[in-house]
Protein backbone atom coordinates (compact mmCIF):
# COMPACT_ATOMS: atom_id res chain seq x y z
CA UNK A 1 5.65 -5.01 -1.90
CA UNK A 2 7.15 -8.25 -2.95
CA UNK A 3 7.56 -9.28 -6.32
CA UNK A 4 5.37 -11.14 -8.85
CA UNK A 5 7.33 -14.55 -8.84
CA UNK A 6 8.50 -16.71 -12.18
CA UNK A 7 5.05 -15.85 -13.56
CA UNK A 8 6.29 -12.74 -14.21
CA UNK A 9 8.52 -11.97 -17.26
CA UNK A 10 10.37 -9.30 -19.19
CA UNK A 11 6.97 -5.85 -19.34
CA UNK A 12 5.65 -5.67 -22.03
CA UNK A 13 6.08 -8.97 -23.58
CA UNK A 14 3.78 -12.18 -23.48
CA UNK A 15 4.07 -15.35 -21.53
CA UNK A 16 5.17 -17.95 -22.98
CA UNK A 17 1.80 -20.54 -23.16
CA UNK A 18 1.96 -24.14 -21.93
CA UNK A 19 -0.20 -25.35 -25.11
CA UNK A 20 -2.62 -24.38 -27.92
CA UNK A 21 -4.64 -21.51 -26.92
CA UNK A 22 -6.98 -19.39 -28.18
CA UNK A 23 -6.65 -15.94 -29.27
CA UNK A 24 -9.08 -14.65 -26.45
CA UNK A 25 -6.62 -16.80 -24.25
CA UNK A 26 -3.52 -15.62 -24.64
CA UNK A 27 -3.23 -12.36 -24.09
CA UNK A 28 -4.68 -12.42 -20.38
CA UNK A 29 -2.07 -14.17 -18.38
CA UNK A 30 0.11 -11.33 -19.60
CA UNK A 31 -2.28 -8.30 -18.93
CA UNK A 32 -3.02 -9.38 -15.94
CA UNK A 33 0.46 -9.70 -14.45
CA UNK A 34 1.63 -6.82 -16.08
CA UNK A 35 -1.47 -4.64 -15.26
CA UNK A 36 -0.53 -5.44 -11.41
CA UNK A 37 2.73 -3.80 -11.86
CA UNK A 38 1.84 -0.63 -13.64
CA UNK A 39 -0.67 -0.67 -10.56
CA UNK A 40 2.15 -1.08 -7.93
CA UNK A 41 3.98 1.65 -10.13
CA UNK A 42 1.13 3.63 -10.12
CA UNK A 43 1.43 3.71 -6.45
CA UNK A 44 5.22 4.14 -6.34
CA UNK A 45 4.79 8.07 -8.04
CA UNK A 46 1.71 8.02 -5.87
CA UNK A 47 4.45 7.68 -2.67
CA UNK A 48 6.96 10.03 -4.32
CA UNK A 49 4.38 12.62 -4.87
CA UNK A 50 3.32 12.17 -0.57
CA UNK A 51 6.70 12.48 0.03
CA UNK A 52 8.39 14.88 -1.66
CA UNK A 53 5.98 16.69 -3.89
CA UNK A 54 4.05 20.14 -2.84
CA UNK A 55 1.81 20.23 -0.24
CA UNK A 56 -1.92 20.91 -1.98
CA UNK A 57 -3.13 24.16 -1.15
CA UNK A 58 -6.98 25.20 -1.85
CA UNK A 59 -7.88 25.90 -5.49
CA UNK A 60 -4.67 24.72 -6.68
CA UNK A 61 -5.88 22.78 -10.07
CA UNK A 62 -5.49 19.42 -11.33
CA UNK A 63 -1.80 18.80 -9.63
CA UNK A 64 -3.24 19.25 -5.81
CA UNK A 65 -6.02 17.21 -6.83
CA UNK A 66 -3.55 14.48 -7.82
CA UNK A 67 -0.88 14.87 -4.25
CA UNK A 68 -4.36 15.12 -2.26
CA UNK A 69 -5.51 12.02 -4.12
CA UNK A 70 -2.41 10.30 -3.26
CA UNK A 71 -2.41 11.24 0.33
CA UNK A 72 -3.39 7.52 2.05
CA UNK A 73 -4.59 6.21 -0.68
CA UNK A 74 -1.21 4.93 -2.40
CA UNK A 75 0.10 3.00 0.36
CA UNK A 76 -3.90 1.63 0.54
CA UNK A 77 -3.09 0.71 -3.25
CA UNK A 78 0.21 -0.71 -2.13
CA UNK A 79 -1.63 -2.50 0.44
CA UNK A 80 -3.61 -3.87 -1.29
CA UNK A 81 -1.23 -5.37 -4.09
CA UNK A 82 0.71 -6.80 -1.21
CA UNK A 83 -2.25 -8.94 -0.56
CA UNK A 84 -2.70 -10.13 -3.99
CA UNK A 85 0.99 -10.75 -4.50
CA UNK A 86 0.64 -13.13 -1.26
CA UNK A 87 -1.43 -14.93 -3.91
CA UNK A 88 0.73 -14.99 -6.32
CA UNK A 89 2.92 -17.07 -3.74
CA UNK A 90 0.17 -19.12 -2.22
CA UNK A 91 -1.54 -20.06 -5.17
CA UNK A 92 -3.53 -17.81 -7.65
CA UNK A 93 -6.59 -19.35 -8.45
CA UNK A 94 -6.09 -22.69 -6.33
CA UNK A 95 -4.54 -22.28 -3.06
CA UNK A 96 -1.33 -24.62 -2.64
CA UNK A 97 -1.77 -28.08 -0.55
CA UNK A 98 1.13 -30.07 0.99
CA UNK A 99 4.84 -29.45 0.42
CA UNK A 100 3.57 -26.81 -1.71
CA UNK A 101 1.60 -25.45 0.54
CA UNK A 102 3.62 -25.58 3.78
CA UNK A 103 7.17 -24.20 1.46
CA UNK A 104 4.57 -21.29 0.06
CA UNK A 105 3.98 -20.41 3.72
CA UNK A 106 6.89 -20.64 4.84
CA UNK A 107 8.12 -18.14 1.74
CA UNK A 108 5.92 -15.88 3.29
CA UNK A 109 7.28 -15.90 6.71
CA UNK A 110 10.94 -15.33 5.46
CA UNK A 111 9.84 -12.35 3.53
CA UNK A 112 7.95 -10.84 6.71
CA UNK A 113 11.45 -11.43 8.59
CA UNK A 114 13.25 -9.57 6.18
CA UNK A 115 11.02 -6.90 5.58
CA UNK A 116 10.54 -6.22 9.63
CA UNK A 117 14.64 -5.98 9.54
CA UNK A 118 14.61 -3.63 6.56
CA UNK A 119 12.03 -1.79 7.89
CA UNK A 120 12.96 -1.02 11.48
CA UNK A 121 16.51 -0.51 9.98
CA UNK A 122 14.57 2.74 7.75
CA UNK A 123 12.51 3.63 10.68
CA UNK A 124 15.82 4.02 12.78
CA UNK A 125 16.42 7.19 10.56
CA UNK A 126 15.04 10.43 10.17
CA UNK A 127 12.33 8.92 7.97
CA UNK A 128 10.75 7.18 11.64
CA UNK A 129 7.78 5.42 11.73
CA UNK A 130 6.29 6.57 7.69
CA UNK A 131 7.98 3.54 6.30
CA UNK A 132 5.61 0.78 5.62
CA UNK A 133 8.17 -2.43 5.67
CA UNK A 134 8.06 -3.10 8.73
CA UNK A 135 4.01 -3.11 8.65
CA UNK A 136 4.29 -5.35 5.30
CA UNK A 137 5.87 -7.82 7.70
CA UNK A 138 2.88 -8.24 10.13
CA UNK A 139 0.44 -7.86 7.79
CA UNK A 140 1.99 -10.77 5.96
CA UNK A 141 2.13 -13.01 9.54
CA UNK A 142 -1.34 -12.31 10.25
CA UNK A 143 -2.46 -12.96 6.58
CA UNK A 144 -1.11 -16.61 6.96
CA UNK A 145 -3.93 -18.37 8.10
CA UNK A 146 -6.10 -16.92 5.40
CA UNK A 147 -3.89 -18.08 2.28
CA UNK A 148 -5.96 -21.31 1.75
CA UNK A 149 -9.16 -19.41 1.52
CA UNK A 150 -11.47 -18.97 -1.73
CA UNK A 151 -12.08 -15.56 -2.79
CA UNK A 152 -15.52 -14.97 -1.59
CA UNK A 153 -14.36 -16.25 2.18
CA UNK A 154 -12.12 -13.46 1.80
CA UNK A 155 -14.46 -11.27 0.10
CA UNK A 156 -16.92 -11.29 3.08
CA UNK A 157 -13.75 -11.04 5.66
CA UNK A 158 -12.37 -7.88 4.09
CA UNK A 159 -15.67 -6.16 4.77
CA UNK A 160 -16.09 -7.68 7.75
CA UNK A 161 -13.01 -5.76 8.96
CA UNK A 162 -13.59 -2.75 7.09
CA UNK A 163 -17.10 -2.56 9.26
CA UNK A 164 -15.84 -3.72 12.64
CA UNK A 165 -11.98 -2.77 12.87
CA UNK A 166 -12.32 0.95 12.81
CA UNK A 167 -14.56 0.94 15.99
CA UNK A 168 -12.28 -1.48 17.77
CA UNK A 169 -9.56 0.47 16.86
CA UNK A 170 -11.16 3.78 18.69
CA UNK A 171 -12.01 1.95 21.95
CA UNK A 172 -8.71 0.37 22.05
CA UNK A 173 -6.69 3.36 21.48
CA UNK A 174 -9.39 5.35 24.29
CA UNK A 175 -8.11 2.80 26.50
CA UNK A 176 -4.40 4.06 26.18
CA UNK A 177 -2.72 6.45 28.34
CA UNK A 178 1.29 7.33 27.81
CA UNK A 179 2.07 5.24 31.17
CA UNK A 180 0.32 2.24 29.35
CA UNK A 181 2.28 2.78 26.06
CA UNK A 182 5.76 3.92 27.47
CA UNK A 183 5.10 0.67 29.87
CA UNK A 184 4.36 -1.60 26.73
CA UNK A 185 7.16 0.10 24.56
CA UNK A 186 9.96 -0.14 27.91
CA UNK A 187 9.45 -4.28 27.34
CA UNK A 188 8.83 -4.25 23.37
CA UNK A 189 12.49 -4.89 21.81
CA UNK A 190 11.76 -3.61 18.92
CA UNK A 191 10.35 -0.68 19.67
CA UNK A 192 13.88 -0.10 22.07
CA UNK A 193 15.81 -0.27 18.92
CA UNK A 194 13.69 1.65 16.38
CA UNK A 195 11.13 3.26 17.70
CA UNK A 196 8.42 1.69 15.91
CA UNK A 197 7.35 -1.05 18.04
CA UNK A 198 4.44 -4.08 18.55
CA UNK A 199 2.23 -1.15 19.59
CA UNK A 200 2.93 0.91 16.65
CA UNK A 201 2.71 -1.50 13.96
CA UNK A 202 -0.79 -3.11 15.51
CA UNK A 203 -2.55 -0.57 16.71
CA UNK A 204 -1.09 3.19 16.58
CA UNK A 205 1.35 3.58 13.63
CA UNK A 206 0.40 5.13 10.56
CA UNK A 207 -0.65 1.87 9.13
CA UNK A 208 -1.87 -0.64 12.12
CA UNK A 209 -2.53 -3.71 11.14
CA UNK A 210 -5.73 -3.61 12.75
CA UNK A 211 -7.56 -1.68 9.98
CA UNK A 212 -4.67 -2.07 7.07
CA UNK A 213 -5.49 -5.77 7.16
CA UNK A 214 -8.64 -4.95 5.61
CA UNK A 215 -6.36 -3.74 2.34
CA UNK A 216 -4.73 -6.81 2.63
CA UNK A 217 -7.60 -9.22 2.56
CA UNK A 218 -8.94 -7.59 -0.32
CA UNK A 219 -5.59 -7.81 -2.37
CA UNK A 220 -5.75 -11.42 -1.26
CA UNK A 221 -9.48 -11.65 -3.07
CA UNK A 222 -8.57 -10.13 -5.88
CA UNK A 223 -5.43 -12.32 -6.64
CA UNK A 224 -8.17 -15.50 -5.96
CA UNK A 225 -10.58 -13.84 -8.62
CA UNK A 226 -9.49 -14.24 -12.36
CA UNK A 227 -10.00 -10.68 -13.33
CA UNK A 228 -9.04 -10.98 -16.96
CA UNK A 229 -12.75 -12.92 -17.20
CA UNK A 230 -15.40 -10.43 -18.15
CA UNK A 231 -17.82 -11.06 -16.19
CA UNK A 232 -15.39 -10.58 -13.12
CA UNK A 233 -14.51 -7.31 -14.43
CA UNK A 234 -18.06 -6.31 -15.23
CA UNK A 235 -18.71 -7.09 -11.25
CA UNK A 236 -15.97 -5.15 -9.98
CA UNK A 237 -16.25 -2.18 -12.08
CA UNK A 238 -19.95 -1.88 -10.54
CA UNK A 239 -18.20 -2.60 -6.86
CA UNK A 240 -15.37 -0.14 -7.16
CA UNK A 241 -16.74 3.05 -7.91
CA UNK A 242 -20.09 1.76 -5.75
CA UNK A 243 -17.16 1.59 -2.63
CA UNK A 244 -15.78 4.86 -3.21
CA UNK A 245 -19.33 6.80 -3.62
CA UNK A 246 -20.46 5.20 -0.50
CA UNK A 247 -16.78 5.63 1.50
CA UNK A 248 -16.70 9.28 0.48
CA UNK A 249 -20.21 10.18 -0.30
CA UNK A 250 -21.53 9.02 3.10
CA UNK A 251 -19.15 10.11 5.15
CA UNK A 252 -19.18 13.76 3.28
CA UNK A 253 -23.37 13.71 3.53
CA UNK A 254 -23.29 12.53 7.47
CA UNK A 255 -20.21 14.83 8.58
CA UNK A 256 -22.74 17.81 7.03
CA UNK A 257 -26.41 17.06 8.40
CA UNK A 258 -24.62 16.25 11.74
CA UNK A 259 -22.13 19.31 11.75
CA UNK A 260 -19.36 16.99 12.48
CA UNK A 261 -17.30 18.41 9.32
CA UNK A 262 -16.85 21.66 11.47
CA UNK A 263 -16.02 20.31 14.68
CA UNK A 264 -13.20 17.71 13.00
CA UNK A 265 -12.13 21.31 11.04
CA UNK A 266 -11.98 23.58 14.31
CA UNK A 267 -9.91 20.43 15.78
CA UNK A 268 -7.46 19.70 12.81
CA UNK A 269 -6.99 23.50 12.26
CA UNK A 270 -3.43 23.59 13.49
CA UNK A 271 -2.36 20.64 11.07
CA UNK A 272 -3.60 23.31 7.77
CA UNK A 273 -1.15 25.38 9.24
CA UNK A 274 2.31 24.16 7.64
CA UNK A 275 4.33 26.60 10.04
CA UNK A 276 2.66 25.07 13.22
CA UNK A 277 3.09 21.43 12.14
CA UNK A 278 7.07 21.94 11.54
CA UNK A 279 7.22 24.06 14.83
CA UNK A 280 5.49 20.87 16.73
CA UNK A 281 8.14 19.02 15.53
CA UNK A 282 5.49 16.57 13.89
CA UNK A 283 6.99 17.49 10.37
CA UNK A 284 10.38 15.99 11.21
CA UNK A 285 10.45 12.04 9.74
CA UNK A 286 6.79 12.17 8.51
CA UNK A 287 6.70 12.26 4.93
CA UNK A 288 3.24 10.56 4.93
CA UNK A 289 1.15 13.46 5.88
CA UNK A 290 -0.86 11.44 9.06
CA UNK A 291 -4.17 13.57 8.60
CA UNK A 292 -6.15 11.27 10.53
CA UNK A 293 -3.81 11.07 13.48
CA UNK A 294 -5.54 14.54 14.42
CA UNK A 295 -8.66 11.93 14.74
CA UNK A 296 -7.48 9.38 17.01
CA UNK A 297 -7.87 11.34 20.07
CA UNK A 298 -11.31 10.85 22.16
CA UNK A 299 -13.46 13.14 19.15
CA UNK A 300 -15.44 10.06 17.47
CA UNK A 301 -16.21 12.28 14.77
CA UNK A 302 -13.22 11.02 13.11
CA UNK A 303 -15.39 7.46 12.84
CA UNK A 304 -17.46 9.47 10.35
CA UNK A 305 -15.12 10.86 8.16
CA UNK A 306 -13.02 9.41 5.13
CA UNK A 307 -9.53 11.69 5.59
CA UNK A 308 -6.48 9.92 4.29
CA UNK A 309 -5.16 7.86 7.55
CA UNK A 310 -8.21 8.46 9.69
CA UNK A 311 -9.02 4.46 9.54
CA UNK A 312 -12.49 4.92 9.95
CA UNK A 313 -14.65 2.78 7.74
CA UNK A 314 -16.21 5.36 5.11
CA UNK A 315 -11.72 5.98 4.51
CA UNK A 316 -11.13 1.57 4.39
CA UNK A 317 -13.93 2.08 2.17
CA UNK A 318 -13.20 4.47 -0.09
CA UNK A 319 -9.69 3.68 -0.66
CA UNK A 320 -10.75 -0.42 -1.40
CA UNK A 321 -12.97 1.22 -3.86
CA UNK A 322 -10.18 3.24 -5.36
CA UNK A 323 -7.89 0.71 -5.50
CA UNK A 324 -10.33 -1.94 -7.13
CA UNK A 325 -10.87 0.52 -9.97
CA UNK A 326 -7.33 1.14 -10.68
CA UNK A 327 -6.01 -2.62 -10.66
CA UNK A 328 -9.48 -3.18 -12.87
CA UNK A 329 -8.73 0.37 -15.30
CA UNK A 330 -5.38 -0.95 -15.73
CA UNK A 331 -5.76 -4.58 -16.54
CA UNK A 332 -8.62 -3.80 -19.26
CA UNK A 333 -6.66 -1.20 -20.49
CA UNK A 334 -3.77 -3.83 -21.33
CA UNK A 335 -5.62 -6.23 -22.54
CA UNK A 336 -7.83 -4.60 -25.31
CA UNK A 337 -5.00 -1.40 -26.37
CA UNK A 338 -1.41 -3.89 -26.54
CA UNK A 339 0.29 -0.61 -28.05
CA UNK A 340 -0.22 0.50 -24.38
CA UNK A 341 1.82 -2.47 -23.30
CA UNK A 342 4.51 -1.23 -25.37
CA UNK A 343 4.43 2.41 -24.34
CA UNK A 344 4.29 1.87 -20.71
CA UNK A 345 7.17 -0.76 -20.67
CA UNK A 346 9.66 1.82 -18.63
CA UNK A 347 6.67 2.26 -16.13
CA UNK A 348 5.73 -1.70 -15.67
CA UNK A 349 9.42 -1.87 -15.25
CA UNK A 350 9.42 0.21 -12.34
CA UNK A 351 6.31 -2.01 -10.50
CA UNK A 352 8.73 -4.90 -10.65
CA UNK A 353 11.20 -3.39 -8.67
CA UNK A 354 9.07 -1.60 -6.23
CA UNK A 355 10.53 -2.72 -3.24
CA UNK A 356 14.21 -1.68 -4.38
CA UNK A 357 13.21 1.85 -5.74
CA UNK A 358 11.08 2.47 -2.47
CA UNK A 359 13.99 1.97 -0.13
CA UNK A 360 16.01 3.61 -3.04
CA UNK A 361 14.02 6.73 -2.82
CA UNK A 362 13.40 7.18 1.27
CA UNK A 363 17.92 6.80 1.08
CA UNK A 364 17.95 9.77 -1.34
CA UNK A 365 15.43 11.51 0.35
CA UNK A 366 17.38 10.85 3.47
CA UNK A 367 20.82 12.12 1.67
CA UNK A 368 19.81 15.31 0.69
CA UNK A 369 21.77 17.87 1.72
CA UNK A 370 21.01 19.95 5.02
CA UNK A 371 17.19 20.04 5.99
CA UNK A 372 15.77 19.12 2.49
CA UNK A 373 15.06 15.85 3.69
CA UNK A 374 12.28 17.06 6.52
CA UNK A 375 9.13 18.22 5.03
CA UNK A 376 8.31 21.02 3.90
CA UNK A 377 11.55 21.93 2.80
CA UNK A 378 11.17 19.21 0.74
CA UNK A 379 8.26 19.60 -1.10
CA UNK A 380 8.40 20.63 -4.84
CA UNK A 381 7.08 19.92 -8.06
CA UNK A 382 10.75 20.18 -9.47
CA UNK A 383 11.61 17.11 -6.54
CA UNK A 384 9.00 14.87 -7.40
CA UNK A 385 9.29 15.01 -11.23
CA UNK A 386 13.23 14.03 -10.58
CA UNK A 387 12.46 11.06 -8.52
CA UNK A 388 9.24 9.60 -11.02
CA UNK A 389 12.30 10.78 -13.75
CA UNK A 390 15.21 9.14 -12.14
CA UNK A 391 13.13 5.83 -10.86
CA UNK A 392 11.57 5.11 -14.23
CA UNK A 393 15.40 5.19 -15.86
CA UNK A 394 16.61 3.31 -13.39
CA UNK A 395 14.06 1.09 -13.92
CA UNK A 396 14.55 0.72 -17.44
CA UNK A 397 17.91 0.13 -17.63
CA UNK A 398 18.15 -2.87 -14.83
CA UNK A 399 15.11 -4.65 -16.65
CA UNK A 400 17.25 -4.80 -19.73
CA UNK A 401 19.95 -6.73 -17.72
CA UNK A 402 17.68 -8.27 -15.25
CA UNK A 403 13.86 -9.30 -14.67
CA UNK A 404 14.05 -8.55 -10.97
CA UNK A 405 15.48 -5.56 -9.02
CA UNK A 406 18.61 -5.63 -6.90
CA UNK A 407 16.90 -6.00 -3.44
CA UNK A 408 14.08 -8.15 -5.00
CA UNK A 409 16.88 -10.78 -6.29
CA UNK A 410 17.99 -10.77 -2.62
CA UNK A 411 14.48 -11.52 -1.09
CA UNK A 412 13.87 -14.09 -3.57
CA UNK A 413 17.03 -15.91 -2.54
CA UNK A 414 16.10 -15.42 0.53
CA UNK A 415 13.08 -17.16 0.51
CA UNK A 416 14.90 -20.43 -1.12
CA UNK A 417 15.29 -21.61 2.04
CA UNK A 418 11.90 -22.37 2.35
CA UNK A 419 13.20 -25.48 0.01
CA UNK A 420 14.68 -27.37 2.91
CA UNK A 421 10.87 -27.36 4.17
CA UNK A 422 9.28 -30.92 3.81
């Protein structure tokens, strides 16, 4: 979630060039920043629409389609721009060496200190552990040592992880009892002062690092990768929608010639029922459905299927594969149609600010009035349409004064410290 740094300029309007350039040149620095933050916008409505839009119910069009589309997979795309935004700190194309290198790094490590703050400060509220801040920050410690990489290193890591973490994940978690964890959590500071401790954001919460860093690494190859080169794109728009017919295809094929797709139904039935869920009290601070929490138990059928949160690999897959093709849609789309540029300025606006407008929308989703705030009571079309309404002004309007947003001028401060470094 942090911010594209002095590359970035006003959306919607070209950097400036260093020198003579060509005319297939010029355009792409532009389209490519700015297509990364109509992604990350992209992803901001797609966290609005978790959190406060309607629930999907069966055969309910084109707009459930879209909320149970967004379930998971916008925080994966969020993910995922995280890790190519670490790039855009780091190094794009060549990693940073020496003083560079080590004040880059360092960067990094302020912004995960902040972030964990900022988070466990949200998750201290009714809004628990659904915040993702707090995760950013570990996923941006662990990602350190990968920085220097080239993109293909990074390539073969992210599937490494997306093949091997999952399983890990399940025998760990088998391992657990609640003496282990309340043991673990009794000793863990800061799961004593929010809730949401080492234990959560590693292994249990609903985004442990453990299979979330796959997201990561492949945001991290991506921002190595010069995707405004065509025959980048041409590769990744034959690996994007390949990922998400495997991640979902599979994993819909296997659950059915096995008849795992009715024993993971018969054991998730209570979560379809909306009444049940709020009367378990697992409604209260969850505004990111967890559908594949009802998975982590000792069923391994939830290894097989590709449900929003289940962290099995078919899901890691699936959602890579989603997110690849949106980052890829967009940046083509910006480059070769600049009246799209133009239109969407309001919208890019709001992907450079993401970080203020999505602690700005979990505070007015925490200041509504009476039990509003506490899905389902939430959930409305009306809702959502007021927060995508009311961010994109916002946005708007600051970008005309301002090329960062108010907490993103504060983190980059921040991370001028990192100046002292030598």
């Amino acid at each position: 979630m942090t911010e594209i740094e002095s590359a970035k300029k006003t959306p919607g309007r070209p950097l400036p060039s260093p020198g003579p350039a060509t005319e297939t040149e010029r355009p792409a620095p532009m389209a490519r920043l700015v297509g990364v933050d109509l992604a990350r916008a992209l992803a901001v409505f797609g966290m609005f629409a978790v959190h406060v839009g309607p629930f999907p119910t069966p055969g309910g069009g084109v707009g459930d389609w879209f909320l149970e589309l967004a379930s998971g997979r916008a925080s994966a795309l969020f993910a995922t721009l995280a890790g190519f935004s670490l790039m855009l700190i780091a190094g794009r194309r060549e990693p940073k060496t020496g003083l560079a290198g080590r004040q880059a790094r360092t960067r990094i490590v302020i912004r995960a200190v902040i972030l964990l703050v900022l988070g466990s400060a949200l998750a201290t509220t009714n809004f628990g552990g659904a915040g993702i801040l707090n995760f950013y920050a570990v996923y941006f410690l662990l990602a350190l040592p990968l920085v220097r990489l080239r993109a293909r290193t990074l390539g073969i890591i992210a599937v490494t992880l997306a093949v091997v973490t999952p399983q890990v994940a399940y025998g760990l978690r088998a391992l657990l009892s609640e003496s282990i964890v309340h043991t673990i959590d009794t000793y863990d500071p800061i799961a004593r002062v929010c809730g949401v401790g080492v234990l959560d954001l590693l292994l249990t919460g609903l985004y442990p690092a453990i299979t979330w860093m796959t997201f990561v690494v492949t945001g991290m190859t991506l921002g190595r990768l010069d995707i405004s080169s065509g025959a980048v794109q041409r590769r990744l728009a034959m690996v994007g929608p390949a990922l998400i017919a495997f991640g979902y295809g599979v994993s819909w094929l296997v659950l059915r010639l096995t008849g795992g797709d009715k024993e993971i139904a018969a054991a998730m039935s209570g979560m379809k029922d909306l009444a049940a869920l709020k009367d378990s009290g697992m409604a209260t601070g969850s505004f990111d459905m967890p559908v594949g929490r009802g998975l982590w138990g000792s069923d391994a059928w939830g290894l097989l299927a590709a449900e929003p949160h289940s962290g099995s690999t078919f899901d890691l897959f699936g959602s890579i594969g989603i997110a690849i093709t949106v980052l890829l849609c967009l940046t083509v789309a910006l480059a070769r149609l600049p009246w799209l540029s133009r239109l969407a300025t309001p919208v890019i606006a709001v992907g450079t600010m993401s970080l203020t407008l999505y602690v700005g929308h979990i505070l007015v989703i925490l200041a509504l009035p009476g039990e509003a705030a506490t899905p389902p009571q939430s959930a409305s079309a009306t809702l959502l349409f007021s927060f995508i309404l009311g961010a994109t002004l916002f946005a708007a309007i600051w970008s005309r004064f301002a090329r960062r947003g108010p907490l993103e001028y504060l983190l980059n401060g921040s991370t001028k410290l990192a100046n002292f470094v030598r």
